[in-house]
C-alpha atoms as a PDB file:
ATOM      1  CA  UNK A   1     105.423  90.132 121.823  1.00  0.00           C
ATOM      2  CA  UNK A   2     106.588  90.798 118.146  1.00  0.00           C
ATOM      3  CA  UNK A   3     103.994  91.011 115.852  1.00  0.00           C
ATOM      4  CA  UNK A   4     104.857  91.122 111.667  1.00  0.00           C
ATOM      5  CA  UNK A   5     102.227  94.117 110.018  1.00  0.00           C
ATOM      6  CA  UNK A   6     101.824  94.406 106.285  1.00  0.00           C
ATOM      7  CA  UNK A   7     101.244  98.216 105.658  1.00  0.00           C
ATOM      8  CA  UNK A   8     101.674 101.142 103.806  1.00  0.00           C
ATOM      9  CA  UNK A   9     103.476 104.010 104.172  1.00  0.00           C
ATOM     10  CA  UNK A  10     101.445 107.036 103.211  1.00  0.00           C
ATOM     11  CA  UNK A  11     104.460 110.088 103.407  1.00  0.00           C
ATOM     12  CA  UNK A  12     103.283 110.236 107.002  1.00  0.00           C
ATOM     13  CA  UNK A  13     101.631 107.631 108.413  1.00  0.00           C
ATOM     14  CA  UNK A  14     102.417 103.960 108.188  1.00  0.00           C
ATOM     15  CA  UNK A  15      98.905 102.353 107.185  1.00  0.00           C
ATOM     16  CA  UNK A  16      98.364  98.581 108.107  1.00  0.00           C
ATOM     17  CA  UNK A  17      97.275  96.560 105.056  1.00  0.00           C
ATOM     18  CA  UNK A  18      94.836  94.412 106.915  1.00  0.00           C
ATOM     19  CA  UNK A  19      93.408  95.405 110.385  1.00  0.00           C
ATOM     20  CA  UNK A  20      95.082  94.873 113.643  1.00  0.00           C
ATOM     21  CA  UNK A  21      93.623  93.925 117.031  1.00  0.00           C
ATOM     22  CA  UNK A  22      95.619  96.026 119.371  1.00  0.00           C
ATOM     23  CA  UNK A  23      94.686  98.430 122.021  1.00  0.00           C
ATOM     24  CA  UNK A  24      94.305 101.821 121.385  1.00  0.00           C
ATOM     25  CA  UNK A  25      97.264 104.364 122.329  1.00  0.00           C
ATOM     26  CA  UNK A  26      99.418 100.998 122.528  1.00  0.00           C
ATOM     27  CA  UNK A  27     102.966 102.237 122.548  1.00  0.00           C
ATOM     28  CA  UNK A  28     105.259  99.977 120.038  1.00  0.00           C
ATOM     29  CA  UNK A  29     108.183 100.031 118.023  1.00  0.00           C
ATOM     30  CA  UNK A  30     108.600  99.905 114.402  1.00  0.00           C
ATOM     31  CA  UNK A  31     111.426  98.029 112.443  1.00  0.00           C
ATOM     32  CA  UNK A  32     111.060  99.260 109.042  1.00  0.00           C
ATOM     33  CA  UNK A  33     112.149  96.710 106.512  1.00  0.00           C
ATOM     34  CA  UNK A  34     111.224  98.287 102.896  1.00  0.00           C
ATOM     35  CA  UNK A  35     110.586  95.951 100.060  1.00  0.00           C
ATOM     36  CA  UNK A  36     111.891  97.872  96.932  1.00  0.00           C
ATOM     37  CA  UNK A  37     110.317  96.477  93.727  1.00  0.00           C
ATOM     38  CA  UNK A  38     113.200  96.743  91.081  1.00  0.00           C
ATOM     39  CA  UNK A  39     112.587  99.162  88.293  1.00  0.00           C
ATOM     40  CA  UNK A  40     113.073  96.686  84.892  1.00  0.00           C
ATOM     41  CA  UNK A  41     113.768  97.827  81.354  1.00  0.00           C
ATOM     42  CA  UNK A  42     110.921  97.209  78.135  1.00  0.00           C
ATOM     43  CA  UNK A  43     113.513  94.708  77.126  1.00  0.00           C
ATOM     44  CA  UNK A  44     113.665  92.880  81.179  1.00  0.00           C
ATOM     45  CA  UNK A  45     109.893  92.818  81.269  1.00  0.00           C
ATOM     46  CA  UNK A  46     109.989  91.391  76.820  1.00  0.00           C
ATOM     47  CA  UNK A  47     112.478  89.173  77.554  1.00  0.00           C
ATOM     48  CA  UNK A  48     110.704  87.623  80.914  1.00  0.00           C
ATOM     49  CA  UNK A  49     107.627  86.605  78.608  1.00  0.00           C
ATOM     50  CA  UNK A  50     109.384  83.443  76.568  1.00  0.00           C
ATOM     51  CA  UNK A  51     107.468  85.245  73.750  1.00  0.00           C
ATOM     52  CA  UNK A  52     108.246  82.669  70.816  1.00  0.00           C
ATOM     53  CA  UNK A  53     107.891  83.424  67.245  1.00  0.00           C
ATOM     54  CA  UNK A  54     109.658  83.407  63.986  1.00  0.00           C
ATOM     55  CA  UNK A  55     112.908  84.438  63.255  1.00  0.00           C
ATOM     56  CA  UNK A  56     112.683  87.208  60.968  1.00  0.00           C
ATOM     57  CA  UNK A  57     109.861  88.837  63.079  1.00  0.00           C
ATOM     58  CA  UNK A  58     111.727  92.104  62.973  1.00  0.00           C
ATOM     59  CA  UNK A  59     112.757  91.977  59.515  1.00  0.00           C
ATOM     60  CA  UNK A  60     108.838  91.148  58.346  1.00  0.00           C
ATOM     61  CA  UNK A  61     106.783  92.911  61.493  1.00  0.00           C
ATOM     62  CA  UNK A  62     104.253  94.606  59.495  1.00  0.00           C
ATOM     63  CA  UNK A  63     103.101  91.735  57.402  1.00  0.00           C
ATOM     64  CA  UNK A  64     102.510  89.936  61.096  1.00  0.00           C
ATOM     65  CA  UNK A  65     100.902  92.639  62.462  1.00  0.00           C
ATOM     66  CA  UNK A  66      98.835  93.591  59.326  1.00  0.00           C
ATOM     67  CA  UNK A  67      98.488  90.349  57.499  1.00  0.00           C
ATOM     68  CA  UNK A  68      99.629  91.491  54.328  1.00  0.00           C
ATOM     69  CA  UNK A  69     103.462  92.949  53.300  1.00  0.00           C
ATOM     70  CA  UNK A  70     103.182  96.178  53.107  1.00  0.00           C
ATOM     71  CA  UNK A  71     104.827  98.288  50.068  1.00  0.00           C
ATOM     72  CA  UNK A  72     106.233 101.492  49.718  1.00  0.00           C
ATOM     73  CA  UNK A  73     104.846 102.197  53.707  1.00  0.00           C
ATOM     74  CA  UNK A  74     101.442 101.979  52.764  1.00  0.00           C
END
């Protein structure tokens, strides 16, 4: 029988995700196929959200964050 099991591994236990009906002190074997979740950059995760806006967003980003053009810094 081969049987696919969601789980977790815990740093010493594998932990199913969602209960199993097998009989206890079953004997099986475990293929371990790890699903790696890449690690992306600010700029990946920025760039995956089609943000639109205008183009001179960095040149005026205060004014859109504030709502008024700030001078001197203040």
């Amino acid at each position: 029988m081969v049987l696919t099991i969601d789980a977790v591994f815990d740093g010493q236990v594998f932990r199913p995700i969602q209960p199993i009906t097998l009989p206890t002190n079953l004997r099986v074997q475990i293929a371990v196929t790890a699903e790696e979740t890449p690690v992306l950059s600010f700029l990946d995760v920025a760039e995956s959200l089609k943000l639109e806006g205008p183009p001179d967003w960095s040149v005026h980003l205060d004014e859109y964050l504030y709502g008024a053009r700030r001078l001197n810094g203040h």
